[in-house]
N, C-alpha and C. Protein backbone atom coordinates (compact mmCIF):
# COMPACT_ATOMS: atom_id res chain seq x y z
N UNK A 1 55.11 -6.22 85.54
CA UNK A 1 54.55 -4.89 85.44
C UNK A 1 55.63 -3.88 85.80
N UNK A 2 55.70 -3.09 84.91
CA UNK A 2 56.95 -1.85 85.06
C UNK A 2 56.35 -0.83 86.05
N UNK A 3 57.24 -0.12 86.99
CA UNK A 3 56.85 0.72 88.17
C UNK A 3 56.83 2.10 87.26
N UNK A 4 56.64 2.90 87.94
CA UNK A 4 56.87 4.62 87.57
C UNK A 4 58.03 4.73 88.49
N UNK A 5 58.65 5.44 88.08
CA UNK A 5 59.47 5.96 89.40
C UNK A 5 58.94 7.53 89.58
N UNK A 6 59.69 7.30 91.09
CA UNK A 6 59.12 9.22 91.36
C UNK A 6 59.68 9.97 90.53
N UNK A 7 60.99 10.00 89.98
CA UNK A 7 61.30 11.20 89.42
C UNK A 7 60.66 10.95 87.77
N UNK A 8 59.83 10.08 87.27
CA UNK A 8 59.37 10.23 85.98
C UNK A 8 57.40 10.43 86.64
N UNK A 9 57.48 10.42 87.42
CA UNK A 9 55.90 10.54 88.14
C UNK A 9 55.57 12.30 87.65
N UNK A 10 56.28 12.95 88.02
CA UNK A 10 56.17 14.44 88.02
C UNK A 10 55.56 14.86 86.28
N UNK A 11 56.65 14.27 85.88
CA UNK A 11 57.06 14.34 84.00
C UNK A 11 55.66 13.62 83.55
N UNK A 12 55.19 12.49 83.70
CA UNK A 12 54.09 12.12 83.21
C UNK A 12 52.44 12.89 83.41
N UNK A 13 52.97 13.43 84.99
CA UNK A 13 52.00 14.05 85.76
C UNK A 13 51.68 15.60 84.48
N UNK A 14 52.48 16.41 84.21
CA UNK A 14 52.79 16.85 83.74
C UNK A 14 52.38 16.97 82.29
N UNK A 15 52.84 16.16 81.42
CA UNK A 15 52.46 15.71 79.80
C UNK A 15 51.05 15.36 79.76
N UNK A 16 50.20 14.43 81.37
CA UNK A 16 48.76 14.23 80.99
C UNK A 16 48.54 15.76 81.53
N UNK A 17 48.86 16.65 81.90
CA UNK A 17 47.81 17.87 81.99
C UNK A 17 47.28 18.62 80.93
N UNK A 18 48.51 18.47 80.47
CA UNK A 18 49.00 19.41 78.84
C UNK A 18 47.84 18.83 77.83
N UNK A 19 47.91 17.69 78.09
CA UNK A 19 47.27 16.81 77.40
C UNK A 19 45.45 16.83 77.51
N UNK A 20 45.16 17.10 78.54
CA UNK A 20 43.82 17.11 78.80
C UNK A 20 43.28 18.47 78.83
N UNK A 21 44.74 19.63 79.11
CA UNK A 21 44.24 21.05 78.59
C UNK A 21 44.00 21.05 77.08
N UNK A 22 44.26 20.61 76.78
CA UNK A 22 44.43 21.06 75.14
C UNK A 22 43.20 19.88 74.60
N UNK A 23 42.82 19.08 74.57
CA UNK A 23 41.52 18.04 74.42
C UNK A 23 40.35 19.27 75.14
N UNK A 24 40.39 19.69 75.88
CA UNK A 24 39.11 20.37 76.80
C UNK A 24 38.92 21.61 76.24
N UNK A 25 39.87 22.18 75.63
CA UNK A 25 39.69 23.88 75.04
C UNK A 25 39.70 23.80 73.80
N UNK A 26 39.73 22.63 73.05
CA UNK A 26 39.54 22.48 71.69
C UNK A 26 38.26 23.23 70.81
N UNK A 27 38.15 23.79 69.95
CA UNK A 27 37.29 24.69 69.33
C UNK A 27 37.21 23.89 67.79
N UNK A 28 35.99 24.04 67.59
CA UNK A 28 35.81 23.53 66.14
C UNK A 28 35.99 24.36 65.15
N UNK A 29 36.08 23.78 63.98
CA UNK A 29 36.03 24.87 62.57
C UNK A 29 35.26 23.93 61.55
N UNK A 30 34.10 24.40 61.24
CA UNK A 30 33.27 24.23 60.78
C UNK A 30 32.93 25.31 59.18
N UNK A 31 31.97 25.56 59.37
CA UNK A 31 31.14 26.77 58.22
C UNK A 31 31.60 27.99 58.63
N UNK A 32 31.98 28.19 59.63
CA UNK A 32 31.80 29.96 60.51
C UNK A 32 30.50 30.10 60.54
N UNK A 33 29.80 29.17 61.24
CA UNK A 33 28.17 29.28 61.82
C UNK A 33 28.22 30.43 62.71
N UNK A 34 26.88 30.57 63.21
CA UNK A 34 26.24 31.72 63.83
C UNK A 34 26.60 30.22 65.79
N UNK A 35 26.08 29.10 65.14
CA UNK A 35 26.25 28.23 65.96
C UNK A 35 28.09 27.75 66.69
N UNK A 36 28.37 27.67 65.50
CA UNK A 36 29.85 27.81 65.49
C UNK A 36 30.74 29.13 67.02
N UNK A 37 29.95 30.06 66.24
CA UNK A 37 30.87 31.10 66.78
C UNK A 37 30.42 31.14 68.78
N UNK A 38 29.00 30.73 68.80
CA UNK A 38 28.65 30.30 70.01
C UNK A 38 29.57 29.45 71.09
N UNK A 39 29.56 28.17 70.50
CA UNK A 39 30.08 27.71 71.07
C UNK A 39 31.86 27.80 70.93
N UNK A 40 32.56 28.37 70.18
CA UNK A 40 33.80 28.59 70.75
C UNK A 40 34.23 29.95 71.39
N UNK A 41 32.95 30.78 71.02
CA UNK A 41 33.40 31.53 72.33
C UNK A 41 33.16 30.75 74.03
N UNK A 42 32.11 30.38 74.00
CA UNK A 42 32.13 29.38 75.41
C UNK A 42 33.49 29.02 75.66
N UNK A 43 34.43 28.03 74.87
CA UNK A 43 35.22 27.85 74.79
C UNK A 43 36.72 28.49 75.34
N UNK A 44 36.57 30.14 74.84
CA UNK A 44 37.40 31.22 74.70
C UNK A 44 37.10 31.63 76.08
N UNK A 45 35.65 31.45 76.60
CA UNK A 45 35.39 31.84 78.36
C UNK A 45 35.87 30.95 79.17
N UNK A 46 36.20 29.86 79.05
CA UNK A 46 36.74 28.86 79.41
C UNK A 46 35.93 27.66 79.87
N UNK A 47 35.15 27.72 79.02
CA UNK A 47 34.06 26.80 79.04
C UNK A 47 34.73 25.30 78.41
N UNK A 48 34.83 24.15 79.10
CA UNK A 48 35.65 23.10 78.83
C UNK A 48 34.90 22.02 77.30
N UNK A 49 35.47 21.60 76.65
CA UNK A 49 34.93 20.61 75.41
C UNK A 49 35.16 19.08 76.36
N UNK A 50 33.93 18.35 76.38
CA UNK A 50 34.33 17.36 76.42
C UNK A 50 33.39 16.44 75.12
N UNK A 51 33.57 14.69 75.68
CA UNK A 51 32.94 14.32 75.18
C UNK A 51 32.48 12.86 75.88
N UNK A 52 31.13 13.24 76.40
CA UNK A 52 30.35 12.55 77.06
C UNK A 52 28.56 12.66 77.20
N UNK A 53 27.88 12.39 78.27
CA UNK A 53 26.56 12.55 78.06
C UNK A 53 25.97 11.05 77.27
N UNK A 54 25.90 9.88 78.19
CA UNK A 54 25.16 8.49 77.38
C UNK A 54 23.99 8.77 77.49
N UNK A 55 23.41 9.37 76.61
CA UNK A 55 22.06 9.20 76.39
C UNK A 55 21.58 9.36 75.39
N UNK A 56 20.49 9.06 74.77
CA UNK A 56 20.08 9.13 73.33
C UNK A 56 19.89 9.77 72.57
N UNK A 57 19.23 10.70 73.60
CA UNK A 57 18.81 12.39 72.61
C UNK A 57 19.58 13.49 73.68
N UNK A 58 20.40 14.30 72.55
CA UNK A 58 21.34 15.86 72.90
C UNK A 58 20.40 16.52 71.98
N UNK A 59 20.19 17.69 72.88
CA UNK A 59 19.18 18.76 72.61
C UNK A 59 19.24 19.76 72.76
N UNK A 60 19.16 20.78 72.20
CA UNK A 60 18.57 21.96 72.54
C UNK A 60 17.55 22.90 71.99
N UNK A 61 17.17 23.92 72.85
CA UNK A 61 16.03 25.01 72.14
C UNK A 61 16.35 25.99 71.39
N UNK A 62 16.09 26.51 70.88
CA UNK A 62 16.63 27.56 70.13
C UNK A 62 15.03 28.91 69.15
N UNK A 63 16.04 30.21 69.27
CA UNK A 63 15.22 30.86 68.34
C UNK A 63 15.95 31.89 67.38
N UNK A 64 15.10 32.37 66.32
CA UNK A 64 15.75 33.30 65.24
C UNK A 64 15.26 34.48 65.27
N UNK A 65 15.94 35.54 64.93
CA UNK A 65 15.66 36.74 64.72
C UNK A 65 15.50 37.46 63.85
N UNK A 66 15.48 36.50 62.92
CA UNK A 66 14.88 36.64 61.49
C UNK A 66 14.49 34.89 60.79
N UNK A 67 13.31 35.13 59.62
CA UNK A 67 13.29 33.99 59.15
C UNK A 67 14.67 33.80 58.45
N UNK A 68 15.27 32.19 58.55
CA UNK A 68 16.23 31.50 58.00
C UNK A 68 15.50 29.99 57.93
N UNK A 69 16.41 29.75 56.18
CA UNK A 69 15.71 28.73 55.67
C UNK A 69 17.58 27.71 56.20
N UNK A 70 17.36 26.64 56.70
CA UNK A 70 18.81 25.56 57.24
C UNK A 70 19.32 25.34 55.93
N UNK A 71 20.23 25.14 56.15
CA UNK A 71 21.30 24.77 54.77
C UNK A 71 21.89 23.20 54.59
N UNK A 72 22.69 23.43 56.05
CA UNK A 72 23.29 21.96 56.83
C UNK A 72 23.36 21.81 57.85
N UNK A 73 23.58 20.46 58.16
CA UNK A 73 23.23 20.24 59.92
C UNK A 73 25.20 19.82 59.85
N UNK A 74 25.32 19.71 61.19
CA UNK A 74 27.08 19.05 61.10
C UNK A 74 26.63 18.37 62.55
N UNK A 75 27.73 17.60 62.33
CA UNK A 75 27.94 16.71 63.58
C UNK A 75 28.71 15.46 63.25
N UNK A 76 29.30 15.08 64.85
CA UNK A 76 30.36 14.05 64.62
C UNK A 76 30.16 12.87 65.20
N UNK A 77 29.96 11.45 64.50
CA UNK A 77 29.57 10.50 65.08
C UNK A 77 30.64 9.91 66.21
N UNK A 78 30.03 8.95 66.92
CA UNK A 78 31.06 8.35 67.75
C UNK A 78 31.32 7.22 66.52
N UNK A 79 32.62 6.56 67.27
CA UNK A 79 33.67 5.79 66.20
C UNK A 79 32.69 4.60 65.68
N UNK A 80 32.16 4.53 66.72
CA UNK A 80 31.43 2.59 66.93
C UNK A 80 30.25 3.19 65.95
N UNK A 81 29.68 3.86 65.69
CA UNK A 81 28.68 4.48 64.78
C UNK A 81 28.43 5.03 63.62
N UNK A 82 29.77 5.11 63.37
CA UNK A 82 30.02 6.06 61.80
C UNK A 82 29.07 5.11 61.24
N UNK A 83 28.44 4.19 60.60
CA UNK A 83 28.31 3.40 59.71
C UNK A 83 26.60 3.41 60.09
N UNK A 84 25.65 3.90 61.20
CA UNK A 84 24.58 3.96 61.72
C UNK A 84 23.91 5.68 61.30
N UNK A 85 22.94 5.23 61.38
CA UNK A 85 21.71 6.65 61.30
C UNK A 85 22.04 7.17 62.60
N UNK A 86 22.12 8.50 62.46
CA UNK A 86 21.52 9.42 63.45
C UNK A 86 20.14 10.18 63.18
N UNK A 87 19.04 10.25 63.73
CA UNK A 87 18.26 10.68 63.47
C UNK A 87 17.77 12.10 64.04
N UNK A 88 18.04 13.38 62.81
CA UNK A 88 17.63 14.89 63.37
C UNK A 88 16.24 15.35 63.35
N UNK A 89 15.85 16.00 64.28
CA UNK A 89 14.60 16.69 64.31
C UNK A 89 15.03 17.69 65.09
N UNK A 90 13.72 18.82 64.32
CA UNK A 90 13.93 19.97 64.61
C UNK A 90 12.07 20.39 65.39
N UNK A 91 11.40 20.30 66.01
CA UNK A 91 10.59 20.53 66.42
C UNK A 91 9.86 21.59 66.74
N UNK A 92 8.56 22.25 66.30
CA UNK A 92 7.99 23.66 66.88
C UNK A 92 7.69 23.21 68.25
N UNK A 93 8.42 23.79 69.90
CA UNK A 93 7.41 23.44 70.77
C UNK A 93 6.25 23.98 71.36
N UNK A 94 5.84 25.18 70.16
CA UNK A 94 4.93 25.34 70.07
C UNK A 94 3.69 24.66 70.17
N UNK A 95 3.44 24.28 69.46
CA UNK A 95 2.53 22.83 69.01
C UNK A 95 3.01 21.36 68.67
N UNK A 96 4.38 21.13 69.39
CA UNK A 96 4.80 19.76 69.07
C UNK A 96 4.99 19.18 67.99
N UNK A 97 4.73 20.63 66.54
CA UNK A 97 5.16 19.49 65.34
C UNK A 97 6.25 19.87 65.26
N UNK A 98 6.87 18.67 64.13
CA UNK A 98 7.60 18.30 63.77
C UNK A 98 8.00 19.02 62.38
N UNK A 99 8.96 20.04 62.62
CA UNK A 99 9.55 20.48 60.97
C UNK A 99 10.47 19.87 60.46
N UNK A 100 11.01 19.42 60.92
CA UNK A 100 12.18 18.40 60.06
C UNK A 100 12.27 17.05 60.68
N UNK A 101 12.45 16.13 60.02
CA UNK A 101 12.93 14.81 60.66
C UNK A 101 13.85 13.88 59.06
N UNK A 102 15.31 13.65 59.65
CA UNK A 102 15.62 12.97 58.54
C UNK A 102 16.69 12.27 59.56
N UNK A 103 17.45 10.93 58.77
CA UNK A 103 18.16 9.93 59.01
C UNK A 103 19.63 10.17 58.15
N UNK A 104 20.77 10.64 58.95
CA UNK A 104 21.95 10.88 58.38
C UNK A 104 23.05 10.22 59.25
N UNK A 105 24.26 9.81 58.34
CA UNK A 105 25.03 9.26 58.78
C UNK A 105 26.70 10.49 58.64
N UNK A 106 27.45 10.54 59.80
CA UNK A 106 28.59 11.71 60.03
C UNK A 106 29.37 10.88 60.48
N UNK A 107 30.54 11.60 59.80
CA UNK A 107 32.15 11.18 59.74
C UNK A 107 32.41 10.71 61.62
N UNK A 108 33.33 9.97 62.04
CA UNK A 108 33.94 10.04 63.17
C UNK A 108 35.26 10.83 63.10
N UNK A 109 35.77 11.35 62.34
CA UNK A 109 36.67 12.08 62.13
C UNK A 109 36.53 13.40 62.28
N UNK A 110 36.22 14.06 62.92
CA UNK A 110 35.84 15.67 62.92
C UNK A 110 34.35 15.80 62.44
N UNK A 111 33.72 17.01 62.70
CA UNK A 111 32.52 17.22 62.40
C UNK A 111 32.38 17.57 60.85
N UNK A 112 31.19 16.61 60.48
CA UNK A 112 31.26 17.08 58.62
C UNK A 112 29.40 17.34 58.59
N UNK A 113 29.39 17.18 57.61
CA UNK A 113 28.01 18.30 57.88
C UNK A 113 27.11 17.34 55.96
N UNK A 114 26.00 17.91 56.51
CA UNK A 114 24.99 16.73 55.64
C UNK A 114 23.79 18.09 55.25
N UNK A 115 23.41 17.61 54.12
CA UNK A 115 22.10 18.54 53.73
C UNK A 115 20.87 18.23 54.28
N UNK A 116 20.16 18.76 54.75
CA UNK A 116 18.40 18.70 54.65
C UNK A 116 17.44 17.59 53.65
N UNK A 117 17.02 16.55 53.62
CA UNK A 117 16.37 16.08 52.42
C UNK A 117 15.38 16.49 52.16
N UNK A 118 14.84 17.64 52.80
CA UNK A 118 13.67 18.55 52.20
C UNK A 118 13.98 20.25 52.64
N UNK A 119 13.20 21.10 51.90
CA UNK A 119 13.53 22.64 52.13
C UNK A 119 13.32 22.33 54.07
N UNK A 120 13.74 22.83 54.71
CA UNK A 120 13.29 23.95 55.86
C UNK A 120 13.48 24.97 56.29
N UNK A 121 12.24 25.69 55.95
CA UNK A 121 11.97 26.92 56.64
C UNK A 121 11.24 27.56 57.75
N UNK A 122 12.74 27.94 58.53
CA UNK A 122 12.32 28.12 60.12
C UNK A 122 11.79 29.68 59.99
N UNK A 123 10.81 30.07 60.91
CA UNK A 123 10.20 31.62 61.34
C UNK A 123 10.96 31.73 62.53
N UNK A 124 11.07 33.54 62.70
CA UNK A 124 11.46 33.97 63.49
C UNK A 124 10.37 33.84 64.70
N UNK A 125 10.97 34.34 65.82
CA UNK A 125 10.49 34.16 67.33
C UNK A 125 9.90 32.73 67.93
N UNK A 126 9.69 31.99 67.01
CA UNK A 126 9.34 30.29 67.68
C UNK A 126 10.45 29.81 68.19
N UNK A 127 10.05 29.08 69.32
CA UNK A 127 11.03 28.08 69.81
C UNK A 127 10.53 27.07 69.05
N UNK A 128 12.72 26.26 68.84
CA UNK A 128 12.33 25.10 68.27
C UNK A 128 13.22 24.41 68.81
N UNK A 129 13.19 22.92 69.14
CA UNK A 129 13.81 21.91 69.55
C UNK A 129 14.69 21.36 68.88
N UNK A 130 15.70 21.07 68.41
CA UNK A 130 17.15 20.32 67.91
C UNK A 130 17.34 19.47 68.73
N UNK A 131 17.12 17.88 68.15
CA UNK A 131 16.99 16.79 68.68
C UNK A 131 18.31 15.92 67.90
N UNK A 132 19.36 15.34 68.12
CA UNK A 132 20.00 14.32 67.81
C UNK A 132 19.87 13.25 68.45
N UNK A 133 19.37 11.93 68.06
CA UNK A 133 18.91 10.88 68.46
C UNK A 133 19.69 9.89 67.52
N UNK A 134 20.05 8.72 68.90
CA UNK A 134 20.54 7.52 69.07
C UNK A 134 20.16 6.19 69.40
N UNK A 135 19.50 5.65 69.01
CA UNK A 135 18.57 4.87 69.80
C UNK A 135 19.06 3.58 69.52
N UNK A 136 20.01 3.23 68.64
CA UNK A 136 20.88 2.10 67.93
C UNK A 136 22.28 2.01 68.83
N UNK A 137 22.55 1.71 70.22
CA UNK A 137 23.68 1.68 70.66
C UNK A 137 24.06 0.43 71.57
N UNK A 138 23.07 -0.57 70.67
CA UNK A 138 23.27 -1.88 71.06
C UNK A 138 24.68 -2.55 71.27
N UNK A 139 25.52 -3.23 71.86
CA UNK A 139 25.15 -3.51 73.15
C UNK A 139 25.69 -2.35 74.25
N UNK A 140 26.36 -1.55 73.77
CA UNK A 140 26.46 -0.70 74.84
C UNK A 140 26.02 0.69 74.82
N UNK A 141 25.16 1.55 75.79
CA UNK A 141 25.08 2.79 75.74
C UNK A 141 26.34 4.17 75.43
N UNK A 142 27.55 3.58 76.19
CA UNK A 142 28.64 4.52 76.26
C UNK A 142 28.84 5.28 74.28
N UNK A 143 28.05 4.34 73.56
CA UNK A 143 28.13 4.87 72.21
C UNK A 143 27.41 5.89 71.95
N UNK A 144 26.15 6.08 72.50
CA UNK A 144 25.66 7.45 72.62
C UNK A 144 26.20 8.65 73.18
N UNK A 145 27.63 8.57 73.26
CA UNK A 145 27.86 10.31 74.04
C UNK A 145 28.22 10.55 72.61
N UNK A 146 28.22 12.05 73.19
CA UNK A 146 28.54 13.27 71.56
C UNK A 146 29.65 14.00 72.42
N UNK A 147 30.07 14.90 71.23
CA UNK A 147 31.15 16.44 71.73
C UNK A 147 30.03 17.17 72.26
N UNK A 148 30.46 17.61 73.43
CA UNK A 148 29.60 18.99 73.95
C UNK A 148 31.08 20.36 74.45
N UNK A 149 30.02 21.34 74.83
CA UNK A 149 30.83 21.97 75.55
C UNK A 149 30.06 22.50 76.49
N UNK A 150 30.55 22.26 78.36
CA UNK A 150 29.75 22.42 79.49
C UNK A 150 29.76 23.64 79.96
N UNK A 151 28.10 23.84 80.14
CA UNK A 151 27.86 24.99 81.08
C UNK A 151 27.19 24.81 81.76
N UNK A 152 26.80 26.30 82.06
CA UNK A 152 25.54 26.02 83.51
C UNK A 152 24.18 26.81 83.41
N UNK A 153 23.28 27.32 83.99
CA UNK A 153 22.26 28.08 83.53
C UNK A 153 22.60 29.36 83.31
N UNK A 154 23.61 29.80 83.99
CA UNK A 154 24.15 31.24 83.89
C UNK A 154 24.55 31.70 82.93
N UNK A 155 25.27 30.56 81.67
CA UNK A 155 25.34 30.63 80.54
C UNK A 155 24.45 31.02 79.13
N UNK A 156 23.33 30.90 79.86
CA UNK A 156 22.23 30.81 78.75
C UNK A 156 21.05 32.53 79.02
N UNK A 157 20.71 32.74 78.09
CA UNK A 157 20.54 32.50 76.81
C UNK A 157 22.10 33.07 76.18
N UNK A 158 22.03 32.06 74.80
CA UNK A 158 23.69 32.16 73.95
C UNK A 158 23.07 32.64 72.78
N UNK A 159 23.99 33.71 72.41
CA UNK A 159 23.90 34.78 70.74
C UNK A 159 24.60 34.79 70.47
N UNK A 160 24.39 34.64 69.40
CA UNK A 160 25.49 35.25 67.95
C UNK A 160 24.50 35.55 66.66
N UNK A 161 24.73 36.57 65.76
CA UNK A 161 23.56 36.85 64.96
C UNK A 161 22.34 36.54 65.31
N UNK A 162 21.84 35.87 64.55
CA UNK A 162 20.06 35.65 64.04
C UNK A 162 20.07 34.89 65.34
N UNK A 163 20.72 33.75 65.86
CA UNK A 163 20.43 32.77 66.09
C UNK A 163 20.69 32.83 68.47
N UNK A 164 19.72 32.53 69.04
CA UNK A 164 19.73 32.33 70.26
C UNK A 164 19.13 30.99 70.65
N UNK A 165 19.93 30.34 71.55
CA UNK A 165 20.23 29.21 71.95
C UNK A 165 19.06 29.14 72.93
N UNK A 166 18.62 28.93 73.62
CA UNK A 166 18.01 29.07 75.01
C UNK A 166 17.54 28.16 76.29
N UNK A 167 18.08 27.05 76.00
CA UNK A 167 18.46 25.81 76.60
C UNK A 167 18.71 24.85 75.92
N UNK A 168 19.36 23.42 76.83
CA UNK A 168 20.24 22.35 76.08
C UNK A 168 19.37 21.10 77.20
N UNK A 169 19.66 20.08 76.72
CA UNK A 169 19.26 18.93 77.49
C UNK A 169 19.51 17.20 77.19
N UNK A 170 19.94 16.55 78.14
CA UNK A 170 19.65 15.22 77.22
C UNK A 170 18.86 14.07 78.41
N UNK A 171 18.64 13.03 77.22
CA UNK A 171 17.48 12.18 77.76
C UNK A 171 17.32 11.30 76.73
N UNK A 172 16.45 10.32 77.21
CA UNK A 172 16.39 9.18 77.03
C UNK A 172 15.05 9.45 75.44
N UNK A 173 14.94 9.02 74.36
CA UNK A 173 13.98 8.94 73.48
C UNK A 173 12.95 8.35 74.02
N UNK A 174 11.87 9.39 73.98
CA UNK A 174 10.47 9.03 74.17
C UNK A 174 9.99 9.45 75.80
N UNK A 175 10.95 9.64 76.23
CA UNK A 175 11.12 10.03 77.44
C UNK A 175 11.21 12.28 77.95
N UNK A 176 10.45 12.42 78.77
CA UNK A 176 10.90 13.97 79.05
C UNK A 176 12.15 14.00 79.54
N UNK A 177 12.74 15.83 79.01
CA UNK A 177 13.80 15.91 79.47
C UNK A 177 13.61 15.96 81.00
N UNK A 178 14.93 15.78 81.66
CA UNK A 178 15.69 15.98 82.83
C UNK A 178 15.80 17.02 83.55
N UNK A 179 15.16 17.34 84.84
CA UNK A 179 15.81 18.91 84.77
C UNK A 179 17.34 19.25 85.27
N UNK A 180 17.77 17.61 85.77
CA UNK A 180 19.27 17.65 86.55
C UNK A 180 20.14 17.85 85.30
N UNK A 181 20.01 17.32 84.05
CA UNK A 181 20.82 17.38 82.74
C UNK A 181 20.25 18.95 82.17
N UNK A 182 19.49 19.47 82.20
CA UNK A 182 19.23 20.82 82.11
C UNK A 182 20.16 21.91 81.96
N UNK A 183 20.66 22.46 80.52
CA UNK A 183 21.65 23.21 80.50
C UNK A 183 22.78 22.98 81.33
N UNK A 184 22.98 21.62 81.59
CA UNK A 184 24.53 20.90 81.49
C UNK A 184 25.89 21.05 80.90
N UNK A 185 25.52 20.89 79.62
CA UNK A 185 26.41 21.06 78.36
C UNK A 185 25.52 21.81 77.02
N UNK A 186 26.32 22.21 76.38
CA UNK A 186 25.80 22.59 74.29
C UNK A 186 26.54 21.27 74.05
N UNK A 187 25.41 20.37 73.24
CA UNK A 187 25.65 19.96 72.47
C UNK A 187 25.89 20.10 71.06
N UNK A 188 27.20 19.74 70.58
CA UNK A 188 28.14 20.70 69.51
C UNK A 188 27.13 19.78 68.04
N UNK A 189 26.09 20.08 67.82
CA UNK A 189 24.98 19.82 66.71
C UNK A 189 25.22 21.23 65.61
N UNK A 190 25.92 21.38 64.83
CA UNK A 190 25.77 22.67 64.09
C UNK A 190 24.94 23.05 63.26
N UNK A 191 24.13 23.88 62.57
CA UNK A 191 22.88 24.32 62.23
C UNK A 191 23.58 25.06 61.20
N UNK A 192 23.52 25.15 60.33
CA UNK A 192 24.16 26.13 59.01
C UNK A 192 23.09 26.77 58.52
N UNK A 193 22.64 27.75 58.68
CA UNK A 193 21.32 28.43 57.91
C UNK A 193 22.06 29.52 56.40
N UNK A 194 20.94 29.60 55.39
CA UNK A 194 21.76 30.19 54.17
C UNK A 194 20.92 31.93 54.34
């Protein structure tokens, strides 16, 4: 086993900082979403990117300020998964239904983005739930983390145009959210409305 020496200790010390600054402030480019622009301003506040959170379902609430009908969803699988369903729902929690639910599979290579297999059209002022679900991460959980970017409650509610964020969460499918995972992180799920 090869040693470090002290005077290359500093230099390595060094190259991993650089290294983990630049992984943590990373900003996506996507559509130029309304979602998009959210989360890299977080980013620009110095809100860190990571990528973690094992759990099945990354979530958040959200509302519009005008009706918008979704266009595309984006998101980036983990590596061990490219080849598996992710399953999106978009939920009124209004009344617990269900406006969208479909089964799509995303690049591990950067975030790429998938159509709707039916119209949806969201109304303004409802909260609705954005659910990405994992429930296929046999044998190990660590395959369920996503890209997020972490905050805290102080962060929230998040705008940009039409679109306000108004909490995030993750948890186990079938299970209630958490309130300790409670506006934790944005999970980087992008929403493309036309």
């Amino acid at each position: 086993m090869k040693r470090i020496t002290p005077t290359l200790f500093p230099i390595l010390a060094f190259a991993l900082s650089i290294s983990l600054t630049a992984c943590n402030k990373s900003q996506f480019s996507g559509n130029n979403s309304e979602f998009e622009q959210i989360h890299n301003q977080l980013i620009d506040n110095g809100n860190e990117a990571d990528e973690t959170m094992d759990t099945e379902v990354h979530s958040y609430n959200f509302t519009l300020s005008e009706n918008k009908t979704l266009s595309s969803i984006g998101y980036e699988s983990n590596p061990d998964l490219s080849n598996v369903d992710y399953l999106i729902e978009i939920i009124n929690t209004s009344d617990s239904s269900v406006v969208y639910s479909g089964n799509h599979q995303f690049s591990d290579n950067g975030i790429s983005y998938v159509s709707p297999n039916t119209a949806v059209n969201l109304q303004s002022n409802v909260v609705y739930q954005l659910n990405r679900v994992q429930t296929n991460w046999n044998p190990y959980i660590d395959q369920t983390i996503g890209h997020l970017v972490r905050t805290t409650d102080a962060d929230y509610p998040l705008n940009s145009g039409a679109l306000t964020i108004t909490e995030s969460n993750f948890f186990d499918y079938g299970e209630a959210p958490q309130n300790w995972t409670q506006n934790f992180a944005l999970p980087r799920i992008d929403l493309v409305f036309e």
